[in-house]
C-alpha atoms as a PDB file:
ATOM      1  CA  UNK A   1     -28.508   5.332-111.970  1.00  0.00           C
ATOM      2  CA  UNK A   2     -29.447   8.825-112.127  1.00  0.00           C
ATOM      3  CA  UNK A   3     -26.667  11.585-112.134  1.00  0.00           C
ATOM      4  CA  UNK A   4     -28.041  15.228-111.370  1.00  0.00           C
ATOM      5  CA  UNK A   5     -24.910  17.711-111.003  1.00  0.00           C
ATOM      6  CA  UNK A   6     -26.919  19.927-108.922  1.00  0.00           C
ATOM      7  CA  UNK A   7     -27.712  17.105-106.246  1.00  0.00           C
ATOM      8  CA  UNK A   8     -23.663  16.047-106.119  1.00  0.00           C
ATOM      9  CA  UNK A   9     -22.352  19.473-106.128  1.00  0.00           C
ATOM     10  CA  UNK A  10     -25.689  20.366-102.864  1.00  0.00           C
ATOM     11  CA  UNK A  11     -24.572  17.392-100.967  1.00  0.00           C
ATOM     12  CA  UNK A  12     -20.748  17.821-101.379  1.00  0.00           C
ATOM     13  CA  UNK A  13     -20.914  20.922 -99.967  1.00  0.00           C
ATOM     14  CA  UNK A  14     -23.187  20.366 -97.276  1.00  0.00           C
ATOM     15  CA  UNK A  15     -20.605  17.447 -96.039  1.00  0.00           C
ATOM     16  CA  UNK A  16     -17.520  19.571 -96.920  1.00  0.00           C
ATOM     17  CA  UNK A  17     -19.160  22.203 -94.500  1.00  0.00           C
ATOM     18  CA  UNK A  18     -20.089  19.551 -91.959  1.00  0.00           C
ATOM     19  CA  UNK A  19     -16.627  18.050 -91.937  1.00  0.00           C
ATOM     20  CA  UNK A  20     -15.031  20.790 -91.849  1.00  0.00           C
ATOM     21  CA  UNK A  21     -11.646  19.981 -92.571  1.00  0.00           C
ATOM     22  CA  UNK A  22     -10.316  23.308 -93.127  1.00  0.00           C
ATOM     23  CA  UNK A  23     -11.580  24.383 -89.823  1.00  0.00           C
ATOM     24  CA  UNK A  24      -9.881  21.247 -88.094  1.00  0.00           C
ATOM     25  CA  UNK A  25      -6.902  22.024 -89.604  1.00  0.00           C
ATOM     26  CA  UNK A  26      -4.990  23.219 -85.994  1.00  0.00           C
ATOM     27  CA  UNK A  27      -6.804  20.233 -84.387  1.00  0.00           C
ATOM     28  CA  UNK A  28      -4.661  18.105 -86.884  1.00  0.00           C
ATOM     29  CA  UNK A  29      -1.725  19.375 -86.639  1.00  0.00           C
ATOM     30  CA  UNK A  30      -1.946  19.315 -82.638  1.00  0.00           C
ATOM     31  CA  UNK A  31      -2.645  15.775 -83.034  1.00  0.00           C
ATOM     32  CA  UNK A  32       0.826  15.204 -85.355  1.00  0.00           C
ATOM     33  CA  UNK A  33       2.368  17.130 -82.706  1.00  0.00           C
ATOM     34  CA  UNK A  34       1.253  15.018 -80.305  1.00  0.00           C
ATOM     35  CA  UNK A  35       1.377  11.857 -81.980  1.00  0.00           C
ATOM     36  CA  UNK A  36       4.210  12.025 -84.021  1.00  0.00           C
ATOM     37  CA  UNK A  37       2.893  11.285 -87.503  1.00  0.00           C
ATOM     38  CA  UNK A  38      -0.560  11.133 -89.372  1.00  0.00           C
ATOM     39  CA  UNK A  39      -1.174   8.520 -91.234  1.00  0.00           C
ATOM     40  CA  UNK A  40      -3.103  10.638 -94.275  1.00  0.00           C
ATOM     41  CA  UNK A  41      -4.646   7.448 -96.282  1.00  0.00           C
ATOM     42  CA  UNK A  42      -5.298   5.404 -93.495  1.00  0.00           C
ATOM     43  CA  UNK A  43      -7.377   8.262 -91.658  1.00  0.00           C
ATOM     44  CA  UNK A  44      -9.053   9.436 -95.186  1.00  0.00           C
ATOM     45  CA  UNK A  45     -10.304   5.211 -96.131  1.00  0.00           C
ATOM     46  CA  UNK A  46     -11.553   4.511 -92.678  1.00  0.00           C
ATOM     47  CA  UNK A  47     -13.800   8.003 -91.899  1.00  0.00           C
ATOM     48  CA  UNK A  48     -15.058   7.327 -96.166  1.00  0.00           C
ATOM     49  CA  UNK A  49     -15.624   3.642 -95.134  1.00  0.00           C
ATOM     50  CA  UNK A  50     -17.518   4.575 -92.025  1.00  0.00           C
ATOM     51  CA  UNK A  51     -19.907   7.199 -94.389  1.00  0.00           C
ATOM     52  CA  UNK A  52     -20.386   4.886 -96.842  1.00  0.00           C
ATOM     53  CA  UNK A  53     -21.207   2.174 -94.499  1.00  0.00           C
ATOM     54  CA  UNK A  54     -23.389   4.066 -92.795  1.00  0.00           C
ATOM     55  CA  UNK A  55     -24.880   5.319 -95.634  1.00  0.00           C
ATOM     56  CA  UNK A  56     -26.292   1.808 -96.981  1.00  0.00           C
ATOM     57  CA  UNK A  57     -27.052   0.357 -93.283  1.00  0.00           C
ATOM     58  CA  UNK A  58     -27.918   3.462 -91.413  1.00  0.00           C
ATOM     59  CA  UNK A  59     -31.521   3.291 -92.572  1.00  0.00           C
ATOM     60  CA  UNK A  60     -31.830  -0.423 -91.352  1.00  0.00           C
ATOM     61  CA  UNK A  61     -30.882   0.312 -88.043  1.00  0.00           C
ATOM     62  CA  UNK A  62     -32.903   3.225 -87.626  1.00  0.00           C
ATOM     63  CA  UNK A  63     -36.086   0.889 -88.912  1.00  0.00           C
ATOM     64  CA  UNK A  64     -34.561  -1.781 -86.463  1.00  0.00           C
ATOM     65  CA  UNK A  65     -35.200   0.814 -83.199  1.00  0.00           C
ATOM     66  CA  UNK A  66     -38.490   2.447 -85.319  1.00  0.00           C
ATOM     67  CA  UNK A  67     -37.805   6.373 -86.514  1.00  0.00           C
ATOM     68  CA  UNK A  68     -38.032   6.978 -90.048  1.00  0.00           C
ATOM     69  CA  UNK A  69     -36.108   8.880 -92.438  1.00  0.00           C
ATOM     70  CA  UNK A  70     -38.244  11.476 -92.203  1.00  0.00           C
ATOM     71  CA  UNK A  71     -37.689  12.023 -88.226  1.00  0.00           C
ATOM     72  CA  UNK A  72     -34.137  11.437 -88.547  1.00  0.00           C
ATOM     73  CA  UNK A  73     -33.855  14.220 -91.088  1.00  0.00           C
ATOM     74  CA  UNK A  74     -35.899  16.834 -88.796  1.00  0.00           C
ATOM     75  CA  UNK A  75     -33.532  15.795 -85.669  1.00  0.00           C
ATOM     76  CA  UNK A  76     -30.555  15.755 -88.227  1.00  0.00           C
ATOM     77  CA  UNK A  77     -31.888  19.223 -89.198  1.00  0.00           C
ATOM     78  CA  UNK A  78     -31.159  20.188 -85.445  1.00  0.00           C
ATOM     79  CA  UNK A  79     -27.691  18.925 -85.163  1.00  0.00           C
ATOM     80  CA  UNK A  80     -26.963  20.520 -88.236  1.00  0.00           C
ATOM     81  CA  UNK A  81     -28.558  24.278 -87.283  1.00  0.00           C
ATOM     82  CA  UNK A  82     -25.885  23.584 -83.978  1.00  0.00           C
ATOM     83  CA  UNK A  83     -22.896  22.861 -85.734  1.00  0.00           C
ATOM     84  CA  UNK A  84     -23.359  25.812 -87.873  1.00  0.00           C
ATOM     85  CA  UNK A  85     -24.120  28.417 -84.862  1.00  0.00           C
ATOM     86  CA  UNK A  86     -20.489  26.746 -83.705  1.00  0.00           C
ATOM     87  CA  UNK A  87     -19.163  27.704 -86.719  1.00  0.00           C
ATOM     88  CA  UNK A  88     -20.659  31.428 -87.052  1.00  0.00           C
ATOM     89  CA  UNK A  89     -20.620  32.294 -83.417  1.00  0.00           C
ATOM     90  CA  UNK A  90     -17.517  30.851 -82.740  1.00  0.00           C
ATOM     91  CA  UNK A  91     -19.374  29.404 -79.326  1.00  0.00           C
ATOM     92  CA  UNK A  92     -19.002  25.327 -78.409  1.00  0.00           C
ATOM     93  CA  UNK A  93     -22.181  23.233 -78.027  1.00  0.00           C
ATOM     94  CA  UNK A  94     -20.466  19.970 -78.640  1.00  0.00           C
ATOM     95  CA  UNK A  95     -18.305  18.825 -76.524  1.00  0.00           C
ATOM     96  CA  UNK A  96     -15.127  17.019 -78.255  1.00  0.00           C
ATOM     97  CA  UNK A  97     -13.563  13.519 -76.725  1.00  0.00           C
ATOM     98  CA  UNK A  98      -9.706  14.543 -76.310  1.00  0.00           C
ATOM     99  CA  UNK A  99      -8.278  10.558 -75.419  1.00  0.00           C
ATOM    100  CA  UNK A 100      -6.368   9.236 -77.986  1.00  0.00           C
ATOM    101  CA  UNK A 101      -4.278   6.195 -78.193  1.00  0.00           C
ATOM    102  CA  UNK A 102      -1.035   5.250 -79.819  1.00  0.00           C
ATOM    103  CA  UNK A 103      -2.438   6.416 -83.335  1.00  0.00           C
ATOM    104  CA  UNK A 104      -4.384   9.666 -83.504  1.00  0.00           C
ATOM    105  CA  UNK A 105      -4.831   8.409 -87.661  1.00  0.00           C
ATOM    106  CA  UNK A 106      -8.101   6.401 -86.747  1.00  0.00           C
ATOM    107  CA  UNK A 107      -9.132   7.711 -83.023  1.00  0.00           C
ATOM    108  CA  UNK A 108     -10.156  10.858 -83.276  1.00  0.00           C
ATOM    109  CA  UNK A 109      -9.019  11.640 -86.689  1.00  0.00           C
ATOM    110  CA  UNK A 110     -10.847   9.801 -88.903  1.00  0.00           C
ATOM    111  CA  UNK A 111     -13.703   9.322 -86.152  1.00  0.00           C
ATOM    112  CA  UNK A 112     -15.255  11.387 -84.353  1.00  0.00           C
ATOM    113  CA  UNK A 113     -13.568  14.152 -86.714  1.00  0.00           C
ATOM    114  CA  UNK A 114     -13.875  13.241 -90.057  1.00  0.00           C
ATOM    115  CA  UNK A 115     -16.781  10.492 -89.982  1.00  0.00           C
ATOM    116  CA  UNK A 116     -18.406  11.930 -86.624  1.00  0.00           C
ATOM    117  CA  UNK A 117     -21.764  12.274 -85.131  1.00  0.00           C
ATOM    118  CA  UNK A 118     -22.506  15.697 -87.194  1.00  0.00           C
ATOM    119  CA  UNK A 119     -21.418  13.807 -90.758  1.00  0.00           C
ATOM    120  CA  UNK A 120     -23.365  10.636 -90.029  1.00  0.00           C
ATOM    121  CA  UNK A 121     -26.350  12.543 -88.952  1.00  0.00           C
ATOM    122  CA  UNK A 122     -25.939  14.876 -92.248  1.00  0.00           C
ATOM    123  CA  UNK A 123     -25.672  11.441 -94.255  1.00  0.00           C
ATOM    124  CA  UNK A 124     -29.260  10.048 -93.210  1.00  0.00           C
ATOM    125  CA  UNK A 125     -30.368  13.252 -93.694  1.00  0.00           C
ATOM    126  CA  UNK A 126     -29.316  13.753 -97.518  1.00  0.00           C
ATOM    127  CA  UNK A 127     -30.673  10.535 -97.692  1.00  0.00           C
ATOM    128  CA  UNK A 128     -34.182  11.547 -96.975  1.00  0.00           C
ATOM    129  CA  UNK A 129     -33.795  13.816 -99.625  1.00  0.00           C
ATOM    130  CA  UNK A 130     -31.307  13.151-102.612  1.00  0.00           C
ATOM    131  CA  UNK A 131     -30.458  10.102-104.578  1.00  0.00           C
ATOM    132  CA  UNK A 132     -27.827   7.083-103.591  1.00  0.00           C
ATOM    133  CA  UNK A 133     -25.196   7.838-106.368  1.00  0.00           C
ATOM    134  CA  UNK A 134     -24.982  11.628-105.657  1.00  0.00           C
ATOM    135  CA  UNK A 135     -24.251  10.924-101.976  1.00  0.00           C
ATOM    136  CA  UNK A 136     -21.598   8.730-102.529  1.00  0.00           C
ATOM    137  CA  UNK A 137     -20.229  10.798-104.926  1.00  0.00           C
ATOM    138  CA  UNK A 138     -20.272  13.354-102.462  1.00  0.00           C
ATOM    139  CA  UNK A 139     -18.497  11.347 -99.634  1.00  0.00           C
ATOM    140  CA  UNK A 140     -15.703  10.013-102.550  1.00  0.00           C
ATOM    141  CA  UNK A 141     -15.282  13.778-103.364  1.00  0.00           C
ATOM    142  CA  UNK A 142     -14.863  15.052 -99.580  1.00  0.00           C
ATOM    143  CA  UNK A 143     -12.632  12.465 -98.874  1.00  0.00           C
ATOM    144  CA  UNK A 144     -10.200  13.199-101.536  1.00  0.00           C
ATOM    145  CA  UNK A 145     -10.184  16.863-100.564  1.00  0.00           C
ATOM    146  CA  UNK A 146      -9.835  15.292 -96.977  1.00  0.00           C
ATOM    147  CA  UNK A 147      -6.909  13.208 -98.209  1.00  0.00           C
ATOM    148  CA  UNK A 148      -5.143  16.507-100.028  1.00  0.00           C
ATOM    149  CA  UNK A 149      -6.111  18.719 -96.465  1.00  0.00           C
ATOM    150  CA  UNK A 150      -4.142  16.117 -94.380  1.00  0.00           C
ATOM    151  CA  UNK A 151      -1.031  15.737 -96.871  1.00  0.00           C
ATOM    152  CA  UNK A 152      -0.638  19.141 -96.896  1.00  0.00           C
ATOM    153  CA  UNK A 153      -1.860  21.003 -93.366  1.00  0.00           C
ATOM    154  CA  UNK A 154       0.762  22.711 -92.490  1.00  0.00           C
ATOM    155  CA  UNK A 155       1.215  24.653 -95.895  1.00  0.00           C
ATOM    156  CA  UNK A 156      -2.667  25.200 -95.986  1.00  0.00           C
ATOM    157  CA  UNK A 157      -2.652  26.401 -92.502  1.00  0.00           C
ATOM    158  CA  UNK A 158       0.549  28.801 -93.559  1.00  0.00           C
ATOM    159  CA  UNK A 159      -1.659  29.925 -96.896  1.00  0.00           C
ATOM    160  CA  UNK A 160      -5.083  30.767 -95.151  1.00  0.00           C
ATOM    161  CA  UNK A 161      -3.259  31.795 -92.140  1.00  0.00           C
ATOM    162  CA  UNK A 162      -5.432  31.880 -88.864  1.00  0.00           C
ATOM    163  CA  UNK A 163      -8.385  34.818 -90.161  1.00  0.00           C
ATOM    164  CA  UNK A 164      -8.465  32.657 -93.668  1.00  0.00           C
ATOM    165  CA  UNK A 165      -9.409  29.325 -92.402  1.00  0.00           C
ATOM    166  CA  UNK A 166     -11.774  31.588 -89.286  1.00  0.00           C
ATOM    167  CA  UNK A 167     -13.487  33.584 -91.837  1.00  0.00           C
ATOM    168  CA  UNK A 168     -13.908  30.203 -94.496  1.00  0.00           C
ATOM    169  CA  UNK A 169     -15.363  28.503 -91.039  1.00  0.00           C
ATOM    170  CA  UNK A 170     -17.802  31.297 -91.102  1.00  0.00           C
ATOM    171  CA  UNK A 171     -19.140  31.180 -94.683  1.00  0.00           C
ATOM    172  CA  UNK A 172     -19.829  27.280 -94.270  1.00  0.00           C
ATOM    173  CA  UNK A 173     -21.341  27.877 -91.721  1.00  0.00           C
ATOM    174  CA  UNK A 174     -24.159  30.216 -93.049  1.00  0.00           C
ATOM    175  CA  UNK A 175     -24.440  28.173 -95.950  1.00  0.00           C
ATOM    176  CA  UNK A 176     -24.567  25.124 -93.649  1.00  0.00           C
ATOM    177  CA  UNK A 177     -27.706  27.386 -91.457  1.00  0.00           C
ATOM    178  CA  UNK A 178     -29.432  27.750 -94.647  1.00  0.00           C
ATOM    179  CA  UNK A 179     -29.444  23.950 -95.391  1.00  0.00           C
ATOM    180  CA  UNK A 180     -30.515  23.114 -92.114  1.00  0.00           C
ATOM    181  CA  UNK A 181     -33.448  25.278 -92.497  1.00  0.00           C
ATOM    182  CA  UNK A 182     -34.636  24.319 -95.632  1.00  0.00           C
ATOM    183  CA  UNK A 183     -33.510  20.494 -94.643  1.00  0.00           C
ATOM    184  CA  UNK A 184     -36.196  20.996 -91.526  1.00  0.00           C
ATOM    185  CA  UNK A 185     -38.720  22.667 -93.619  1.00  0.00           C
ATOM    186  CA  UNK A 186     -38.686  19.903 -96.424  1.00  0.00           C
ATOM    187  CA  UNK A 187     -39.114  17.253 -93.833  1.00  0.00           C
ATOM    188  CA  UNK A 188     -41.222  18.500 -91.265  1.00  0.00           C
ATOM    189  CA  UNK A 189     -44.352  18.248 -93.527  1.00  0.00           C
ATOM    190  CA  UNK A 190     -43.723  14.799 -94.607  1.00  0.00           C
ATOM    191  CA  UNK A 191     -44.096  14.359 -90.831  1.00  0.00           C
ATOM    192  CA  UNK A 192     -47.498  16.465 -90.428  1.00  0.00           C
ATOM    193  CA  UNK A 193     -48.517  14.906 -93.299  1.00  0.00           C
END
């Protein structure tokens, strides 16, 4: 088991700017409104559980249906370079599933939110390119800063105020451009090659 700070620290950023938590911070508290309650823990251990999961058994399946990391990572690359135009431009490409049922702690919070198609697709990617250990480490991290974002929404939401959390969506999302970019470049030759 090989621990390499600068791989943990890469990848937990590149997740924290894919969740986006801070950014999804008035979609949360819409869906307490709505709802009635959050359940914090429950949301934070199912979207980690999905990661994780899909983390270990996401590579099977994709060898099950015949793409390779490698491919994965280029179209991952893609999804990525969208999410962060979302996030800089402030324009929608993805369109967001608004049903809910009973309990908006697992559907939509913890998935497709948390633990949705742009964190699973960033998961395989990282895969392709950093070790085991500092991806989990990375999802473990997130989710605790998940965990702390749900507990305390409203008061973060009343600290950033509206410009803080639009102008932190903005610098994730040029560092999140960058990754995609170099993510692309790094795996497009393994490809050609």
């Amino acid at each position: 088991m090989k621990f390499d700070f600068k791989e943990i620290i890469t990848a937990t950023m590149v997740l924290f700017a894919v969740i986006d938590i801070i950014g999804s911070i008035p979609i949360v508290l819409e869906l307490k409104r709505k709802s009635g309650k959050i359940e914090s823990g429950k949301a934070t251990l199912v979207a980690g559980f999905i990661m994780i999961v899909f983390l270990f058994i996401g590579e099977k399946i994709l060898g099950l249906i015949g793409i390779d990391v490698n491919s994965f990572a280029v179209a991952g690359a893609f999804v990525l370079f969208f999410l962060a135009l979302e996030m800089v431009l402030g324009h929608k490409f993805f369109k967001e599933d608004e049903e809910m049922g009973s309990s908006a702690s697992i559907v939509p919070l913890a998935f497709p939110i948390i633990a949705g198609a742009g964190s699973i697709t960033t998961i395989l990617s990282l895969r392709a390119e950093y070790e085991l250990i500092s991806i989990v480490l990375a999802i473990l991290i997130n989710m605790l800063f998940v965990f702390f974002v749900l507990r305390m929404s409203a008061r973060v939401e009343r600290f950033l105020g509206k410009s803080g959390i639009a102008i932190i969506r903005k610098i994730f999302g040029v560092i999140l451009l960058a990754i995609a970019v170099k993510l692309f470049t790094a795996n497009i030759q393994g490809l050609i090659n």
